[in-house]
N, C-alpha and C. Protein backbone atom coordinates (compact mmCIF):
# COMPACT_ATOMS: atom_id res chain seq x y z
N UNK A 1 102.57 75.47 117.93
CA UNK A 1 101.38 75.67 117.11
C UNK A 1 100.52 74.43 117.08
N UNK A 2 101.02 72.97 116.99
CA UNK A 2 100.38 72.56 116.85
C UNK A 2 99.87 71.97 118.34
N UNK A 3 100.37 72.19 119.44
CA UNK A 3 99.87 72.03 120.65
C UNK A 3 98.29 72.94 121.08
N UNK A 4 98.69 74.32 120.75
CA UNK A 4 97.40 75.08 120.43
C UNK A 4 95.97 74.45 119.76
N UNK A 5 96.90 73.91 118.42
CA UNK A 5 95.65 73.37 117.73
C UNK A 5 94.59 72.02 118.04
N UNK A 6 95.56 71.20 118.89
CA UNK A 6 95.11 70.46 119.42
C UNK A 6 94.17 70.84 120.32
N UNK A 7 94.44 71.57 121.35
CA UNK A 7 93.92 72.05 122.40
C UNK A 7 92.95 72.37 122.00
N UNK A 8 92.30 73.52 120.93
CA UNK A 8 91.24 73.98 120.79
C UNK A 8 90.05 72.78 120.05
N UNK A 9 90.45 72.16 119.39
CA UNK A 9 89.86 70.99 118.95
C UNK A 9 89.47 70.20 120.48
N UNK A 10 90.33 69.47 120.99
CA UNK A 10 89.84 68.81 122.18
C UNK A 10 88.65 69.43 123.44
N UNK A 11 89.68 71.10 123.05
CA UNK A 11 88.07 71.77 124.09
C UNK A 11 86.80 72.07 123.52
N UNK A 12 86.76 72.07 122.10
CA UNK A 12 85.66 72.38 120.98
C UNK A 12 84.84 70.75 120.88
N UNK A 13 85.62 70.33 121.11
CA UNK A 13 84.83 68.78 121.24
C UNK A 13 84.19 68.85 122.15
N UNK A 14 84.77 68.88 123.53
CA UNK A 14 84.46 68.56 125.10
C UNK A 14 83.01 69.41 125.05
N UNK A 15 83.33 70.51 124.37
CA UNK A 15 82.07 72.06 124.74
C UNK A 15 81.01 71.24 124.10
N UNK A 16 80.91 70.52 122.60
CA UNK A 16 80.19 70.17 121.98
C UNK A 16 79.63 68.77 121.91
N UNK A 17 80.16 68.01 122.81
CA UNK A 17 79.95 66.64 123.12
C UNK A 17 77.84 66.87 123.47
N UNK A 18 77.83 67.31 124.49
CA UNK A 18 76.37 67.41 124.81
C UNK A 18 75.52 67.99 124.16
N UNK A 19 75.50 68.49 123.15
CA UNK A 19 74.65 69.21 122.14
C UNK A 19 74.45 68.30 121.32
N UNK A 20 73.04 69.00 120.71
CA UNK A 20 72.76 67.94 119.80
C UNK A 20 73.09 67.90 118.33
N UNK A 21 73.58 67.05 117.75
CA UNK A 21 73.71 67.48 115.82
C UNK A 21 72.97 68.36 115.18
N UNK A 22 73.85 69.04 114.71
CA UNK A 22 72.47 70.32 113.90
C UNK A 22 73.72 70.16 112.50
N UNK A 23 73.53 69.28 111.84
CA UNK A 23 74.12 68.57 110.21
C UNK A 23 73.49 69.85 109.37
N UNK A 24 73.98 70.59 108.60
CA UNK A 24 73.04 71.18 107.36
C UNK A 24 73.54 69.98 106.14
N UNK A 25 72.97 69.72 105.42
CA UNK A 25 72.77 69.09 104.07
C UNK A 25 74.27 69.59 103.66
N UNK A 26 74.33 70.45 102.67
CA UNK A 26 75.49 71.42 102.05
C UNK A 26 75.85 72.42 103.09
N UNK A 27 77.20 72.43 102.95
CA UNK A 27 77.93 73.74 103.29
C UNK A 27 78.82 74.39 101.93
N UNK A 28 78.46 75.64 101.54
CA UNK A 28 79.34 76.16 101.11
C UNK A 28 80.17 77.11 101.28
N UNK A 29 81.98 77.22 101.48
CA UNK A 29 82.95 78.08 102.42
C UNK A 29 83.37 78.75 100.88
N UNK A 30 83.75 79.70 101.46
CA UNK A 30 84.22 80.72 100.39
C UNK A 30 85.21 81.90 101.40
N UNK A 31 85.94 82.06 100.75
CA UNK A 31 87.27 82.82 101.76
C UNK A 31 88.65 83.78 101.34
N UNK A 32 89.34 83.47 102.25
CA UNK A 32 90.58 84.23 102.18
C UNK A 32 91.28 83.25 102.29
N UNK A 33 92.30 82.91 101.75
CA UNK A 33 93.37 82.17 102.03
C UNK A 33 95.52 82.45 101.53
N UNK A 34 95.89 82.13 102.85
CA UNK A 34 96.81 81.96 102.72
C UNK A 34 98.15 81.35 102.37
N UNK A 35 99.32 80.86 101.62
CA UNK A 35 99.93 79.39 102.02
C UNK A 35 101.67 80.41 101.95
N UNK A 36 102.05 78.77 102.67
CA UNK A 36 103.66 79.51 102.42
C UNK A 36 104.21 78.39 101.37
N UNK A 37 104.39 78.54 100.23
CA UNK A 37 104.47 77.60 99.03
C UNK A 37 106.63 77.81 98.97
N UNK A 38 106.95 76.20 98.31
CA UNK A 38 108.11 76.02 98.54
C UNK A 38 108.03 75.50 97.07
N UNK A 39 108.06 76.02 96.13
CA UNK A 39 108.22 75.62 94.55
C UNK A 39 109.25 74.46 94.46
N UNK A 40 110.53 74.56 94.68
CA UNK A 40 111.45 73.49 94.45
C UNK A 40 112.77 73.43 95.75
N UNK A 41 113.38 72.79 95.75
CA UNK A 41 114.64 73.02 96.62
C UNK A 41 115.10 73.83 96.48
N UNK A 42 115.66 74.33 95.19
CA UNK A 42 116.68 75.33 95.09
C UNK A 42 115.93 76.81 94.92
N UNK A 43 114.69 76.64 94.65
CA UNK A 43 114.03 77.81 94.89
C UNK A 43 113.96 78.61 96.08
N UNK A 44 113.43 79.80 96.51
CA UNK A 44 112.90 80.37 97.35
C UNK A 44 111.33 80.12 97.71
N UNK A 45 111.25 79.94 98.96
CA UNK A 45 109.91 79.71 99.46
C UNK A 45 109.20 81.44 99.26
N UNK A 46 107.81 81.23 98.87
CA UNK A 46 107.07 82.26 99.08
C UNK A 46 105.66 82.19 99.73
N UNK A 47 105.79 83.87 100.35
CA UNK A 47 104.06 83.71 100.80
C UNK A 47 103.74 84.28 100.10
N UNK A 48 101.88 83.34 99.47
CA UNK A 48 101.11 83.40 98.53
C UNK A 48 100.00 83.70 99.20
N UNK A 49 98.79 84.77 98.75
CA UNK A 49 97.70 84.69 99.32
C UNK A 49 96.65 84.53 98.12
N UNK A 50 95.27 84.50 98.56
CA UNK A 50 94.49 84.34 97.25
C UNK A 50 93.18 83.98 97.93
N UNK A 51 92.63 83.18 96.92
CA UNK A 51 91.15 82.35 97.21
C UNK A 51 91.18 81.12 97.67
N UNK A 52 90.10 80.66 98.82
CA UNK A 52 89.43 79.26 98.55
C UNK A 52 88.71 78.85 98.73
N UNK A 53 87.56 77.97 98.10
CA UNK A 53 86.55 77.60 98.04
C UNK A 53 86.03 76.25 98.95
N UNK A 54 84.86 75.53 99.00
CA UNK A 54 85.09 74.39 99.23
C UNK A 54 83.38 74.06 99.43
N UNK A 55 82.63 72.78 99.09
CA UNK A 55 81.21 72.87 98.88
C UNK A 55 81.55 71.02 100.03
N UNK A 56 80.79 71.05 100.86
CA UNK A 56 80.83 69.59 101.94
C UNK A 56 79.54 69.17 101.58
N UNK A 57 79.04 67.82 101.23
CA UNK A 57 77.85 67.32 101.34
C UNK A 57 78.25 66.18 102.32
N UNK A 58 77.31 66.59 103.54
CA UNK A 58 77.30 65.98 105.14
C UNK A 58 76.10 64.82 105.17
N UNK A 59 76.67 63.76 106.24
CA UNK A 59 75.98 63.04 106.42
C UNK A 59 76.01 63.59 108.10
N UNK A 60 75.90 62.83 109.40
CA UNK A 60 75.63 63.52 110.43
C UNK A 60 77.04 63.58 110.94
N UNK A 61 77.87 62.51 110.81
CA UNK A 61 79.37 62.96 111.55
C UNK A 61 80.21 62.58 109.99
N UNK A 62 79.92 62.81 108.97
CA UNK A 62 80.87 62.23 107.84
C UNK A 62 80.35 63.32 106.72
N UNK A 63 81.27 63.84 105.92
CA UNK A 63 81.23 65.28 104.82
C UNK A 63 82.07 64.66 103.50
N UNK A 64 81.63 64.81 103.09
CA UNK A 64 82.45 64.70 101.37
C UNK A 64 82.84 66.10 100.99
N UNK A 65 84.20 66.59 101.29
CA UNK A 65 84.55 67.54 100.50
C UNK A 65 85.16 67.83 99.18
N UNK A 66 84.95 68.49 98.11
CA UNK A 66 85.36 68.81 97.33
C UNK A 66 86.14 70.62 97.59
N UNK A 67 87.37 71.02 97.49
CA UNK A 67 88.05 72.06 97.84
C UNK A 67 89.00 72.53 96.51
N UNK A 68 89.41 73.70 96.68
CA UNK A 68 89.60 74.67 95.55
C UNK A 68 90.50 75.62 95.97
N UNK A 69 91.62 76.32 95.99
CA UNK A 69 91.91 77.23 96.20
C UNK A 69 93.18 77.42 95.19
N UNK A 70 93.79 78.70 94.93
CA UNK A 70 94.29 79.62 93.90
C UNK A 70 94.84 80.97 94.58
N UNK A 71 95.91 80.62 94.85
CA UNK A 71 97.46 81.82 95.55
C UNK A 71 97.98 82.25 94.14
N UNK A 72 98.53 83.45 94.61
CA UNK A 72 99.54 83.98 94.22
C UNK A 72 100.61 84.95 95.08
N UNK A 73 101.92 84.57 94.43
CA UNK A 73 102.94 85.20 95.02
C UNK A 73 104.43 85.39 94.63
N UNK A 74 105.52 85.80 94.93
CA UNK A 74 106.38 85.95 94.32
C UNK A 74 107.90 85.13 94.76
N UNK A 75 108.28 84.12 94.17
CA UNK A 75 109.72 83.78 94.71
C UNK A 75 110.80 83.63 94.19
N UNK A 76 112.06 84.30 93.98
CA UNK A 76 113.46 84.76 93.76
C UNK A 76 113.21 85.74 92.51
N UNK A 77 112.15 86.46 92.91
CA UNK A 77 112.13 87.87 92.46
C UNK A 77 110.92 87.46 90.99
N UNK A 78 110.62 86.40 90.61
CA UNK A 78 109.34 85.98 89.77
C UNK A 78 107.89 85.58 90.30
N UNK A 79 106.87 86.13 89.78
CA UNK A 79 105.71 86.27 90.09
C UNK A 79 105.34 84.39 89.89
N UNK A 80 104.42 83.95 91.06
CA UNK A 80 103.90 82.54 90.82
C UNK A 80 102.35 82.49 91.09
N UNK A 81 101.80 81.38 90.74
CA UNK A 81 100.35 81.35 91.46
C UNK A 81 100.36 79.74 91.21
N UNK A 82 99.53 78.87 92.41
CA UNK A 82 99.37 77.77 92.77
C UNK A 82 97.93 77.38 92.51
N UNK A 83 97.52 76.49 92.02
CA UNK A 83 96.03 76.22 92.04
C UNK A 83 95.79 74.76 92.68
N UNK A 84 94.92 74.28 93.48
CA UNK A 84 94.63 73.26 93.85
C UNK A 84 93.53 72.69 93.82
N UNK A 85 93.17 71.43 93.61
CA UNK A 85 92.05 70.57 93.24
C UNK A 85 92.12 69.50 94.68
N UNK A 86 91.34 69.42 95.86
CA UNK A 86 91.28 68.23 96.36
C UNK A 86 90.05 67.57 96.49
N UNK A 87 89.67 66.32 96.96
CA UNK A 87 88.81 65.76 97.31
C UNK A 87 88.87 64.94 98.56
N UNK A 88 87.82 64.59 99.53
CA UNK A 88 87.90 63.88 100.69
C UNK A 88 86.86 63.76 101.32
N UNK A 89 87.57 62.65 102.65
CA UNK A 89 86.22 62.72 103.80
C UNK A 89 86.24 63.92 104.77
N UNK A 90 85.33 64.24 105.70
CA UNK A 90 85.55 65.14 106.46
C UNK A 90 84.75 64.70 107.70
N UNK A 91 85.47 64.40 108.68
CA UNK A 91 84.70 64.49 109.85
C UNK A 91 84.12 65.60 110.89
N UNK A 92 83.07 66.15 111.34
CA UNK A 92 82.41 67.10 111.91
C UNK A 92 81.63 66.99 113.18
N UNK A 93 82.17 67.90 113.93
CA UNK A 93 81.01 67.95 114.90
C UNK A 93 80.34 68.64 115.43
N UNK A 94 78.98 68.31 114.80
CA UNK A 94 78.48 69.79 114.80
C UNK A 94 77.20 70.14 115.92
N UNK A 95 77.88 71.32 116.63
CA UNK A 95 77.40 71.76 118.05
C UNK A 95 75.67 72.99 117.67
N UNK A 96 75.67 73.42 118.53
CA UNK A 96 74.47 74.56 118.60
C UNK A 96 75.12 75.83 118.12
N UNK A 97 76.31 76.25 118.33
CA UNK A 97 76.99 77.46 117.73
C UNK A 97 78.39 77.26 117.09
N UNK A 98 78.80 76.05 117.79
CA UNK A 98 80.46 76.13 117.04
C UNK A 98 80.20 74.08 116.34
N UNK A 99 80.89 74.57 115.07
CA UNK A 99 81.53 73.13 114.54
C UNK A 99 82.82 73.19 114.58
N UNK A 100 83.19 72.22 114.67
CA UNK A 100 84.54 71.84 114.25
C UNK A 100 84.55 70.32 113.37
N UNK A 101 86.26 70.67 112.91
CA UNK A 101 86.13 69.41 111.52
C UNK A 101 87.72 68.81 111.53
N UNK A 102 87.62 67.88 111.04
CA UNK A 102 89.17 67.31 110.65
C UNK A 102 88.91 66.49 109.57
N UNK A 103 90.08 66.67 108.41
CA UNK A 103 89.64 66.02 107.04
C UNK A 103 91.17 65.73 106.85
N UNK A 104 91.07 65.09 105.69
CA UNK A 104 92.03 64.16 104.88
C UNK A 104 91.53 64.30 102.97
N UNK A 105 92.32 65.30 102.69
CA UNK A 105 92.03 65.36 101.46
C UNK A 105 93.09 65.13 100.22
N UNK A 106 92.84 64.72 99.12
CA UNK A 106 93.55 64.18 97.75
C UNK A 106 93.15 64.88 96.40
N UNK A 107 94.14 64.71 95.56
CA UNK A 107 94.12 65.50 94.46
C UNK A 107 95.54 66.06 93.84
N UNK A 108 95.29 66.83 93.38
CA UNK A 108 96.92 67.55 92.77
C UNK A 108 96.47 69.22 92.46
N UNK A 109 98.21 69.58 91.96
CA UNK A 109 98.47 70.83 92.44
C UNK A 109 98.62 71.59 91.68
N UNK A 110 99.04 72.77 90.78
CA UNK A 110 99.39 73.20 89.83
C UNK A 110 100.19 74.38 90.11
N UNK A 111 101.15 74.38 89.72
CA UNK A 111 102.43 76.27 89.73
C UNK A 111 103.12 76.67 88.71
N UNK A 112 102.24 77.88 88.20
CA UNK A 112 102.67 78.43 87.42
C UNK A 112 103.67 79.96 87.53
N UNK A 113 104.45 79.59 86.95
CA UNK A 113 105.55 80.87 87.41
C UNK A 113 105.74 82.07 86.00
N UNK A 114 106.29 83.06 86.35
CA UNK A 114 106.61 84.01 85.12
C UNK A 114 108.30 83.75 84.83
N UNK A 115 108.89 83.05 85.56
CA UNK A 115 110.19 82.82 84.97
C UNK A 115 110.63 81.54 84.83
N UNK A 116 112.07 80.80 84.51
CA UNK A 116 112.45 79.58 84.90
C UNK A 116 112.89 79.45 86.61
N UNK A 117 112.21 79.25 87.45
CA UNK A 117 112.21 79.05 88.32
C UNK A 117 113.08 77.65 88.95
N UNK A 118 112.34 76.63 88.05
CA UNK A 118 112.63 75.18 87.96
C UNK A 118 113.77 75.03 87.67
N UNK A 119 114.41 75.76 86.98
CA UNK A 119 115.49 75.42 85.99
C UNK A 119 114.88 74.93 84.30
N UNK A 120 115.81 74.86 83.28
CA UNK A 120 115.54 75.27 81.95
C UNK A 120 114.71 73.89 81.75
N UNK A 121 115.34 72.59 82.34
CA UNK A 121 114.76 71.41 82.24
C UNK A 121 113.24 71.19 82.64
N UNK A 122 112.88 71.85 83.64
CA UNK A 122 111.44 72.03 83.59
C UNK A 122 110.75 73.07 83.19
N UNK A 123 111.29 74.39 83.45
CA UNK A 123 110.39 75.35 83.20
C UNK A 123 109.29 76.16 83.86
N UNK A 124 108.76 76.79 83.66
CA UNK A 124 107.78 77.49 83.42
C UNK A 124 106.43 76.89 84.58
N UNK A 125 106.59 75.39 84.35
CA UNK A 125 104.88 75.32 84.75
C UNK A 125 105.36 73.56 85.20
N UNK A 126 104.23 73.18 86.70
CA UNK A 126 104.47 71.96 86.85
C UNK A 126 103.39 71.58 87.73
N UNK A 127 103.50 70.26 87.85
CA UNK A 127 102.16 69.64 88.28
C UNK A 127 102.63 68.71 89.23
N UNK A 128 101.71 68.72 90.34
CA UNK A 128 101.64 67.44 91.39
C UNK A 128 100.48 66.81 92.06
N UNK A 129 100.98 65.42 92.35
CA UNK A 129 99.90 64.86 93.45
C UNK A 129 100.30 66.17 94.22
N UNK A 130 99.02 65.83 95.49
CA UNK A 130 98.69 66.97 96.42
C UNK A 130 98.21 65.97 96.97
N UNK A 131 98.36 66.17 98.84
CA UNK A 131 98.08 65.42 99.32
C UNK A 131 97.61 66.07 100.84
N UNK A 132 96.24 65.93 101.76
CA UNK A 132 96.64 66.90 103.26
C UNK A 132 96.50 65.84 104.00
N UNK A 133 97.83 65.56 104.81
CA UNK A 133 97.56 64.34 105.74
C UNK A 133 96.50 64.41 106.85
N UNK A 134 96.66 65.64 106.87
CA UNK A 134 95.45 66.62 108.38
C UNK A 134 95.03 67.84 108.31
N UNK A 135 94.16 68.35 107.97
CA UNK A 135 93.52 69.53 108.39
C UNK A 135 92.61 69.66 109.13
N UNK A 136 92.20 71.11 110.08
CA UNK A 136 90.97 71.09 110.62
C UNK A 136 90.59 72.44 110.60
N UNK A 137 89.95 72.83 110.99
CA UNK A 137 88.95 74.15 111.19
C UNK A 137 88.02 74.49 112.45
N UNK A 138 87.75 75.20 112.60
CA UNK A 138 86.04 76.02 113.38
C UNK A 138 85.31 76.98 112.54
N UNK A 139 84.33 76.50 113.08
CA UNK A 139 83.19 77.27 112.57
C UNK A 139 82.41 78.20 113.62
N UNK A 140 82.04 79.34 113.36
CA UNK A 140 81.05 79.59 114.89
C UNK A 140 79.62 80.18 113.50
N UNK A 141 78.89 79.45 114.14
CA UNK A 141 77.34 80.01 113.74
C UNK A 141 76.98 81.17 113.81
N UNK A 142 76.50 81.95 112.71
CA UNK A 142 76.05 83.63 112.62
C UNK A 142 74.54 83.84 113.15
N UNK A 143 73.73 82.88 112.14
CA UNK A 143 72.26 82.91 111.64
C UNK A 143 72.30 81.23 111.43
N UNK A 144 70.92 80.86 111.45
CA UNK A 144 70.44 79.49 110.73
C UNK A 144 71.03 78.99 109.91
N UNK A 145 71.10 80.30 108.51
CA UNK A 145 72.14 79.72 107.65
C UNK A 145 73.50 80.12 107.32
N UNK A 146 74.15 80.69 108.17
CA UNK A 146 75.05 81.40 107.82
C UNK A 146 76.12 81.23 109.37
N UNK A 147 77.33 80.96 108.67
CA UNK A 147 78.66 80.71 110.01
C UNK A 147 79.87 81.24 109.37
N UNK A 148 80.67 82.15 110.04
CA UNK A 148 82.31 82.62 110.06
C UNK A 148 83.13 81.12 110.14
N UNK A 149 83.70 81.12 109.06
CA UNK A 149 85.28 79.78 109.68
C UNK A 149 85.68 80.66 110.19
N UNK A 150 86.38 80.23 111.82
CA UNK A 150 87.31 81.50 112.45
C UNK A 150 88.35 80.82 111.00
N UNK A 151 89.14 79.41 111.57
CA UNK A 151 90.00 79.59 110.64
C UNK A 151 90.17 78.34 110.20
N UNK A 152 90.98 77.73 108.95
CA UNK A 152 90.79 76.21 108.24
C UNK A 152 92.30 76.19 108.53
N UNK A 153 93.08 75.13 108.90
CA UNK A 153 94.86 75.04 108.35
C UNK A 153 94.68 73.70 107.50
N UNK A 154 95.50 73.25 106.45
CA UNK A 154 95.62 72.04 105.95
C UNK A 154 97.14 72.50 105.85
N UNK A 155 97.78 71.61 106.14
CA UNK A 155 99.32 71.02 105.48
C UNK A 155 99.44 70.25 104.25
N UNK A 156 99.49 70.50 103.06
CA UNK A 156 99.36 69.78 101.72
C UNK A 156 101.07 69.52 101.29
N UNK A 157 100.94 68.32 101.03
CA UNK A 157 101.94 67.50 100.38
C UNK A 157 102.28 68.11 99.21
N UNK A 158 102.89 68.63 98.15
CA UNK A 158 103.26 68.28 96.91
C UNK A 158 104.66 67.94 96.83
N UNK A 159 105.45 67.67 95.23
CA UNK A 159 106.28 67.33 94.97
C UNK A 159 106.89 67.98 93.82
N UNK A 160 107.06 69.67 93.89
CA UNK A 160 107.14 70.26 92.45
C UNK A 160 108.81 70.17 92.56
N UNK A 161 108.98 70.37 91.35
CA UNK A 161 110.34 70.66 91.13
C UNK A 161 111.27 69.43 90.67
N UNK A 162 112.82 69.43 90.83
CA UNK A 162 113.71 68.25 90.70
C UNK A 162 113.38 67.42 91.94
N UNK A 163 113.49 67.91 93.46
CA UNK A 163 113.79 66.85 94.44
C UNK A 163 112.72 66.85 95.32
N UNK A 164 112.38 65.70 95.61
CA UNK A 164 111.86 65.91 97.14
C UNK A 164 110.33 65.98 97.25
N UNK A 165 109.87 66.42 98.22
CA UNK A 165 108.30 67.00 98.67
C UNK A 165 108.41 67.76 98.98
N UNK A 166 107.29 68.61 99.21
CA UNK A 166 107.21 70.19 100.08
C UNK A 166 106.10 69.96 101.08
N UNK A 167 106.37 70.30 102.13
CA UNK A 167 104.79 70.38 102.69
C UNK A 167 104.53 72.12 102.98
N UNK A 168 103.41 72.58 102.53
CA UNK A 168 102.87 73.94 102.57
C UNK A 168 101.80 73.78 103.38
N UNK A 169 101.56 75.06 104.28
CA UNK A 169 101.00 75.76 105.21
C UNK A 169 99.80 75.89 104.22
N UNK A 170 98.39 75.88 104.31
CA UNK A 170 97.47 77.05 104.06
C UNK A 170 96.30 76.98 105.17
N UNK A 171 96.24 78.50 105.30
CA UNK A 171 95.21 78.82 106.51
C UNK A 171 94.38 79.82 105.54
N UNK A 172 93.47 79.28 106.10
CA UNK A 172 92.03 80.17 105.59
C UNK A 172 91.32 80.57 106.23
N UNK A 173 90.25 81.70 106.05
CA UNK A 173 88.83 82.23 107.04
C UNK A 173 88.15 82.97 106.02
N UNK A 174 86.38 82.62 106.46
CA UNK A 174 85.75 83.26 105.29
C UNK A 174 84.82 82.83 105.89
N UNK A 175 83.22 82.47 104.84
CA UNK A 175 81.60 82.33 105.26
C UNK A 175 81.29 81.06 105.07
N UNK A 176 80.84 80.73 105.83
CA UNK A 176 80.34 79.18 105.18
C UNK A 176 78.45 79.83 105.05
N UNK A 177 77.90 78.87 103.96
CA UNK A 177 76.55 79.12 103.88
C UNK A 177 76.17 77.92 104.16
N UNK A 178 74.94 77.51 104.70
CA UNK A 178 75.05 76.21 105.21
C UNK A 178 73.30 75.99 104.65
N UNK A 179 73.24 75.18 104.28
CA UNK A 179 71.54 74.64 103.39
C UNK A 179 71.04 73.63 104.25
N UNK A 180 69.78 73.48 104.68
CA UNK A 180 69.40 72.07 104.58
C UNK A 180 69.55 71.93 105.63
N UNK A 181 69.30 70.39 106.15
CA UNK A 181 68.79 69.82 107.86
C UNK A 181 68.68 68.62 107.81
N UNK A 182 69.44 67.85 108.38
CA UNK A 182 69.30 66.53 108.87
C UNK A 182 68.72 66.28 110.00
């Protein structure tokens, strides 16, 4: 998988090297998203699906993202939902029909469950740094203002539970609206 992902990035570059920057000001993505969330060690991993958001204010190869997304799903037979807050840089390169991006984003995490999941000592509900060492995406252009993410992956760090870290999957696809012109 991640040989794939490379690949399409390196050929999404190569395609887009000779084109010229077409930066919009704001992008705003709005979507579908997926993750495979790992609550604690002794828990069961679940797949969660849900929302996610995310608003980029671009400079010509540099984005400030602010990102959002909110799963739900079920693991060792109790209903959960995850909420996330990140922030970051984002690098872009943006072609005549396709962008592509790679970011590094920060923040923390939130999982709330309907049972003791955690065990009695934690409970119910817990909080973490959140961390994505790497994510990236494509974009392909619809209209002027308007582009499909084929698809976003980030790998996010947290640390819920008694032990350890988790790293979780989330892949996304949805609209980006894109404002503005550099």
């Amino acid at each position: 998988m991640k040989r794939i992902f490379v690949c399409l990035l390196v050929l999404t570059a190569l395609s887009t090297y000779a084109s010229a920057q077409d930066a919009p000001v704001v992008e705003w993505f709005g979507g579908y998203s997926y993750s495979r969330v790992s609550p604690d060690f002794l828990a069961d991993g679940a797949n969660t699906h849900g929302f996610h958001a995310d608003i980029t204010l671009n400079t010509k190869l540099l984005g400030f993202v602010t990102d959002v997304s909110k799963t739900y799903g079920e693991s060792a037979g109790t209903g959960l939902s995850t909420t996330t807050f990140l922030i970051g840089p984002r690098f872009a390169r943006h072609g005549k029909k396709i962008t592509w991006f790679v970011q590094s984003l920060y923040g923390f995490s939130y999982i709330n469950t309907d049972g003791d999941i955690f065990g009695p000592e934690i409970g119910r509900y817990d909080s973490s740094f959140a961390f994505v060492p790497g994510g990236g995406g494509i974009d392909v252009k619809l209209r002027e203002k308007l582009a499909l993410r084929i698809f976003q992956y980030d790998l996010i760090y947290t640390n819920f539970g008694r032990g350890g870290g988790q790293l979780q999957s989330r892949i996304s696809t949805g609209v980006v609206l894109r404002l503005g012109s550099r």
